[in-house]
C-alpha atoms as a PDB file:
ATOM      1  CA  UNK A   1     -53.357 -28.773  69.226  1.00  0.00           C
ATOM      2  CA  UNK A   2     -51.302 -30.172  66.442  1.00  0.00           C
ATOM      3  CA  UNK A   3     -53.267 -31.531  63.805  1.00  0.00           C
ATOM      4  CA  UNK A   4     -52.908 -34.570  61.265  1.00  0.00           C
ATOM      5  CA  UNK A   5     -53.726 -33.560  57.511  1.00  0.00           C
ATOM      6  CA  UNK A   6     -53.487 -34.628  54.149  1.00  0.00           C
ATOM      7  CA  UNK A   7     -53.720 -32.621  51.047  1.00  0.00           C
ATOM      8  CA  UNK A   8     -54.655 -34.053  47.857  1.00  0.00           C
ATOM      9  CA  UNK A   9     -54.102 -31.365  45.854  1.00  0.00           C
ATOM     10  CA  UNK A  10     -50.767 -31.874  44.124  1.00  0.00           C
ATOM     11  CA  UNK A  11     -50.227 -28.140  43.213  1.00  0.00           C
ATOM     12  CA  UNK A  12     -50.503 -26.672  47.489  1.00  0.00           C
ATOM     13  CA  UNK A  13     -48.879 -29.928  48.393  1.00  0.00           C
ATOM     14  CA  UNK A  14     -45.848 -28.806  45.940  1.00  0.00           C
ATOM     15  CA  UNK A  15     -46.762 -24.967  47.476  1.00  0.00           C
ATOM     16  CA  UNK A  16     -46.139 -26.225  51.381  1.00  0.00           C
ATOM     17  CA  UNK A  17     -43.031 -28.411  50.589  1.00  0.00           C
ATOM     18  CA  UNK A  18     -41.465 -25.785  48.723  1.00  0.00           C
ATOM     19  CA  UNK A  19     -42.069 -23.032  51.987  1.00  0.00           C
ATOM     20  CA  UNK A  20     -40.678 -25.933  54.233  1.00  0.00           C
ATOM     21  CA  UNK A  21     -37.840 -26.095  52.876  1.00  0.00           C
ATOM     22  CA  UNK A  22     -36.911 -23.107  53.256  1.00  0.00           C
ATOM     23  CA  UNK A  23     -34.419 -22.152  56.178  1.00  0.00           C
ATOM     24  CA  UNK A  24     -35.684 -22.316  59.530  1.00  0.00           C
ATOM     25  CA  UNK A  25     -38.100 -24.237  61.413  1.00  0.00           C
ATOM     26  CA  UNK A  26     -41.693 -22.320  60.450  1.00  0.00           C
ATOM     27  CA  UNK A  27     -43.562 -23.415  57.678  1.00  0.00           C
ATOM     28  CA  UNK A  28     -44.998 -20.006  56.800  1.00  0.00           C
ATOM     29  CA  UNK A  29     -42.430 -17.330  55.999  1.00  0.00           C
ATOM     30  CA  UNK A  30     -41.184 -15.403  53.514  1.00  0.00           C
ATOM     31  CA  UNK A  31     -37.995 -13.414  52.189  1.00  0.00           C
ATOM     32  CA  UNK A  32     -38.141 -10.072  52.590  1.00  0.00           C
ATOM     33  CA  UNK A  33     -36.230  -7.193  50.301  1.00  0.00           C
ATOM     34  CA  UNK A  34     -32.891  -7.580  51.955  1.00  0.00           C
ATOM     35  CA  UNK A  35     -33.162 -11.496  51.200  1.00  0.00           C
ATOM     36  CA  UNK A  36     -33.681 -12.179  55.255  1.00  0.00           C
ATOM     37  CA  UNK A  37     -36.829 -14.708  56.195  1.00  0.00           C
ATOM     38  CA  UNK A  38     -39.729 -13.739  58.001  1.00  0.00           C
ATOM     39  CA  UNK A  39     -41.934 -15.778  59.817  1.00  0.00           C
ATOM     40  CA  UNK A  40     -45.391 -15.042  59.111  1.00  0.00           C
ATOM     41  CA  UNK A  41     -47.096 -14.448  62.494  1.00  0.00           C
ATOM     42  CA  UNK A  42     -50.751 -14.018  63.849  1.00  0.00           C
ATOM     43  CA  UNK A  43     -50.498  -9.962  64.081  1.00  0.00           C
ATOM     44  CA  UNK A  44     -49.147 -10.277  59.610  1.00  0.00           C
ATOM     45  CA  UNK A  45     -53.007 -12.754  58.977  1.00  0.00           C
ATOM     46  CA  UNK A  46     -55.016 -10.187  61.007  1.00  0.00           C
ATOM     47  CA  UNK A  47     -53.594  -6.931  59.553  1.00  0.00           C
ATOM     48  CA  UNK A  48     -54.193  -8.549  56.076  1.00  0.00           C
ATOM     49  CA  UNK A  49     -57.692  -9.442  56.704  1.00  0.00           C
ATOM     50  CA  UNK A  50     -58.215  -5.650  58.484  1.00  0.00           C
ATOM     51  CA  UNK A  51     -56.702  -4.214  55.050  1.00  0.00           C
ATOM     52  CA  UNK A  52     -58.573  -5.995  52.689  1.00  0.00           C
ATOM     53  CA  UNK A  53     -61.733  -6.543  54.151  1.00  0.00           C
ATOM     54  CA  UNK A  54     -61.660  -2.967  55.756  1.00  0.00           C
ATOM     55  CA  UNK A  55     -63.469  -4.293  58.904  1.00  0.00           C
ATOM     56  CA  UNK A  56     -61.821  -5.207  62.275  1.00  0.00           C
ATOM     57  CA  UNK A  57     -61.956  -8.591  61.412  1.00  0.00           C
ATOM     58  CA  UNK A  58     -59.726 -11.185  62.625  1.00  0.00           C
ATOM     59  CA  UNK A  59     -58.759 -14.787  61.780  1.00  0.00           C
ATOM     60  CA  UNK A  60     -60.785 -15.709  64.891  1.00  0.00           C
ATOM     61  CA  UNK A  61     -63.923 -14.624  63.221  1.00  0.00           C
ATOM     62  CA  UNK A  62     -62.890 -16.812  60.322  1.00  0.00           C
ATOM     63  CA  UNK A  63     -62.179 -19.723  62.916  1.00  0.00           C
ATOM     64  CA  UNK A  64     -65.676 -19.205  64.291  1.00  0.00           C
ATOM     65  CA  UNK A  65     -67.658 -18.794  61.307  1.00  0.00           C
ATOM     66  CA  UNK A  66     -66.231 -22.406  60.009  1.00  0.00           C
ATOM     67  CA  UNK A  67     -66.504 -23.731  63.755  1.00  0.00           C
ATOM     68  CA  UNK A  68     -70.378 -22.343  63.150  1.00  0.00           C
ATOM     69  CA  UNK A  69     -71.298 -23.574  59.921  1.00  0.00           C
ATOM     70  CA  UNK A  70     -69.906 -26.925  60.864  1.00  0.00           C
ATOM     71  CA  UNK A  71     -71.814 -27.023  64.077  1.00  0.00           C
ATOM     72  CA  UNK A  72     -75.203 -26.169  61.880  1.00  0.00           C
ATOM     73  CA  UNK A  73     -74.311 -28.605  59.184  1.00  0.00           C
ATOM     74  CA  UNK A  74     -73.642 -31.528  61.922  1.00  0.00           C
ATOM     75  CA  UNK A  75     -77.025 -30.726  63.436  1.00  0.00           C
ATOM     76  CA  UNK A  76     -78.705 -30.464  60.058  1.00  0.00           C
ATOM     77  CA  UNK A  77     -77.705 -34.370  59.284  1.00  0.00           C
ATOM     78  CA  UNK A  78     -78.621 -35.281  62.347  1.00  0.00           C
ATOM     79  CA  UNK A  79     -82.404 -34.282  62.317  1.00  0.00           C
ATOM     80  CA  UNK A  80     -84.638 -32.928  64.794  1.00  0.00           C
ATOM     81  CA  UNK A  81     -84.675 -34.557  67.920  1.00  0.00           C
ATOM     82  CA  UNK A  82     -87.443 -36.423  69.630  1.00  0.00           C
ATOM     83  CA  UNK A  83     -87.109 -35.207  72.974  1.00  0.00           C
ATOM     84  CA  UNK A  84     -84.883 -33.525  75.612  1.00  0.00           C
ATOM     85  CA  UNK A  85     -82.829 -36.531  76.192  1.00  0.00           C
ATOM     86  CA  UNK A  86     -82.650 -37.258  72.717  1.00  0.00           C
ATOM     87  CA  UNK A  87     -81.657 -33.400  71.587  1.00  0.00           C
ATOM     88  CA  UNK A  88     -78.858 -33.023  74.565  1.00  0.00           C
ATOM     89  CA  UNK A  89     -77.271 -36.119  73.266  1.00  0.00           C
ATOM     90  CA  UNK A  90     -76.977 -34.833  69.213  1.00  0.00           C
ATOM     91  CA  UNK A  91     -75.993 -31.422  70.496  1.00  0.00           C
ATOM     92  CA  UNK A  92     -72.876 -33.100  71.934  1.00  0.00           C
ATOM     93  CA  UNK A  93     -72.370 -35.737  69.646  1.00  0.00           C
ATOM     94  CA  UNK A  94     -72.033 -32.342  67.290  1.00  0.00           C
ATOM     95  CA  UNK A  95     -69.787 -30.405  69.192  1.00  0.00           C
ATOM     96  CA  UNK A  96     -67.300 -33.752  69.416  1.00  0.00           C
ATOM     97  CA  UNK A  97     -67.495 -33.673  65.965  1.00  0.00           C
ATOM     98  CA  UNK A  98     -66.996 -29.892  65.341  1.00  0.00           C
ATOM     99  CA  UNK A  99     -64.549 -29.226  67.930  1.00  0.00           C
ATOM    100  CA  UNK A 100     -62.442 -32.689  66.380  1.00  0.00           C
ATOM    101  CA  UNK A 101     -62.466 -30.912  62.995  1.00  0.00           C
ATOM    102  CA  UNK A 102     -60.910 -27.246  64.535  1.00  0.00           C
ATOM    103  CA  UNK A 103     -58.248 -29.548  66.895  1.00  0.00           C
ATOM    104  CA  UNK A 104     -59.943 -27.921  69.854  1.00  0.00           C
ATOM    105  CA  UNK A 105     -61.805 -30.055  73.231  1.00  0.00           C
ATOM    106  CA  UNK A 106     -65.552 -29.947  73.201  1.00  0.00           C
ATOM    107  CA  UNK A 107     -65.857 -27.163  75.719  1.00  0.00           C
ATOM    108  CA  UNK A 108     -63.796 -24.956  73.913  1.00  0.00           C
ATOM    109  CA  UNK A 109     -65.430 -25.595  71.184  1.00  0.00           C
ATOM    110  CA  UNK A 110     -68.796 -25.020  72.544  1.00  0.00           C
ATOM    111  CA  UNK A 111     -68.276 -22.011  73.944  1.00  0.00           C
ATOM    112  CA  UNK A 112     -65.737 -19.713  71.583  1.00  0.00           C
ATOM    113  CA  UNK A 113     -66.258 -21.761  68.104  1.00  0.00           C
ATOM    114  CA  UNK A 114     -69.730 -21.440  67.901  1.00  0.00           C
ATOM    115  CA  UNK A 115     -72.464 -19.160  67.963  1.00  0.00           C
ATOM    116  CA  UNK A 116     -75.268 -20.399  70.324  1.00  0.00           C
ATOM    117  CA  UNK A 117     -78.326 -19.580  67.825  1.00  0.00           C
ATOM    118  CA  UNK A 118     -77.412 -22.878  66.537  1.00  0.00           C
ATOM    119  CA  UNK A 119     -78.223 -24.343  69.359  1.00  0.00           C
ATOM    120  CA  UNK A 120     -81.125 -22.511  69.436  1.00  0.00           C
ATOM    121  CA  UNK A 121     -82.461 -22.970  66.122  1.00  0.00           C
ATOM    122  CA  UNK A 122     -81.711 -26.867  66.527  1.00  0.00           C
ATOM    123  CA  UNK A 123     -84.036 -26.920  69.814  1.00  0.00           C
ATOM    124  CA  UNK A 124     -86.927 -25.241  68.556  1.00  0.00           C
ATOM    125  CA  UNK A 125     -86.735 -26.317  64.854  1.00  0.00           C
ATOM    126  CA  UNK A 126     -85.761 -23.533  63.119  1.00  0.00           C
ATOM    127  CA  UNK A 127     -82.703 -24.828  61.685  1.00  0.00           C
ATOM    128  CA  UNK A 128     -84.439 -27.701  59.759  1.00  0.00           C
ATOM    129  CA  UNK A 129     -87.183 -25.327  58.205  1.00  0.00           C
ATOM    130  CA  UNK A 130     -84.352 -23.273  57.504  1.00  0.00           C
ATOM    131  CA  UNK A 131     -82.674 -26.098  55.631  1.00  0.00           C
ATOM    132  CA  UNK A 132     -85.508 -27.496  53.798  1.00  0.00           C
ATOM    133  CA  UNK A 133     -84.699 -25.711  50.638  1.00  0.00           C
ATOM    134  CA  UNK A 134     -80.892 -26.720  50.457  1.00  0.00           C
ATOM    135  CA  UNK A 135     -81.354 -30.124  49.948  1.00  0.00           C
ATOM    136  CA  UNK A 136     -78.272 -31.905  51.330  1.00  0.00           C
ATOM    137  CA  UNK A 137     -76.289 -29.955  53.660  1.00  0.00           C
ATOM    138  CA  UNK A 138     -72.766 -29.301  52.585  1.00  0.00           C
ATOM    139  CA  UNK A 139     -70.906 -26.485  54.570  1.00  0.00           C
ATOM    140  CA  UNK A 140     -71.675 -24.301  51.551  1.00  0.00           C
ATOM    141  CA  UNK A 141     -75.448 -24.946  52.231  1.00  0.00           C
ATOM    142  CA  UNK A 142     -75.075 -24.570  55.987  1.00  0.00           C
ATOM    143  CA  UNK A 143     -72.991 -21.027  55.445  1.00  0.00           C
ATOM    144  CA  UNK A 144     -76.378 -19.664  53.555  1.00  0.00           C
ATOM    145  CA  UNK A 145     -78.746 -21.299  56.030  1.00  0.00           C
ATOM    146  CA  UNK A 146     -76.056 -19.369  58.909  1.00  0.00           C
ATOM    147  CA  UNK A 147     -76.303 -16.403  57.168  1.00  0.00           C
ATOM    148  CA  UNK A 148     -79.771 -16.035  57.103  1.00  0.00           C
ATOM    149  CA  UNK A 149     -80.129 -17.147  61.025  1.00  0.00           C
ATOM    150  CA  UNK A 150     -77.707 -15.149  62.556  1.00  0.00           C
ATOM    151  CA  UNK A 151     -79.004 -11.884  60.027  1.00  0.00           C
ATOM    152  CA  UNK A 152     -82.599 -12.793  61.955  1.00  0.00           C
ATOM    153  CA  UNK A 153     -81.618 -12.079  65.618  1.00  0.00           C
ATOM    154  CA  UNK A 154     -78.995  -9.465  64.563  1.00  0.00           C
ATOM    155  CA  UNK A 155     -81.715  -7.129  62.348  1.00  0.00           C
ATOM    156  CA  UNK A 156     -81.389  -3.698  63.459  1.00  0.00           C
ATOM    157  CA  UNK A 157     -84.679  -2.580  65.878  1.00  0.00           C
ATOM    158  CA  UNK A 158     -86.996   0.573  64.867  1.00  0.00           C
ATOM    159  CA  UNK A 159     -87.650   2.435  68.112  1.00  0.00           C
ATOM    160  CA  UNK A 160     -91.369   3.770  68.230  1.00  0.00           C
ATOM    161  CA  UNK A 161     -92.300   7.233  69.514  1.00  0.00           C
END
């Protein structure tokens, strides 16, 4: 979905003219040894984040972490709902606003861009006694809060006997 930014930061706005003007249509390429361009594709961002983050991680994972955090921090401005009704309309008014942000449609959104203990932890509460001790939530605050949800239902289990 093509997407409508602006940057304000003089120094990547000088960074992104400079690599569109090179030859060719793509934005992101580079010149390799024998002087040739090479368009940067999906494959060259996921072997990079393989090598240096030595996991099988992928941009998606990136894409769905953000997609995440932004869900959490929509819900978290929101506030707890005050009833069923009430909770199924702020759970879509923040996947709207999530999936506008990643240039994807709502459903997409919902289910690929973000991990359903959000949802969770926004029915039952959990998110907002999560996020009592971050004060306002910024997506740096919502990452921690994230972070210490997701590590909660994904803590390895001790088997008895």
């Amino acid at each position: 979905i093509e997407q409508d930014l602006s940057l304000e930061n003089p120094r990547l706005a000088r960074l992104i003219k400079r690599s569109r003007d090179l030859p060719g249509e793509e934005l992101f390429q580079y010149r390799v040894e024998n002087g040739q361009f090479r368009v940067v594709q999906s494959a060259d961002v996921n072997d990079y984040i393989r090598r240096i983050s030595g996991e099988e991680f992928t941009a998606k994972d990136f894409r769905t972490w953000h997609g995440t955090a932004r869900a959490l921090m929509e819900l978290a401005q929101v506030g707890p709902a005050t009833g069923q009704t009430d909770a199924k309309r702020r759970l879509s008014a923040a996947v709207k606003a999530t999936a506008t942000r990643l240039g994807n449609r709502p459903a997409t959104c919902r289910s690929y861009y973000i991990h359903p203990e959000v949802f969770d932890s926004f029915l039952d509460q959990r998110l907002f006694r999560a996020a009592e001790d971050c004060g306002s939530p910024t997506l740096r605050s919502c990452e921690k809060i994230l972070l210490t949800l997701v590590k909660r239902i994904h803590r390895p289990r001790v088997k008895l006997g």
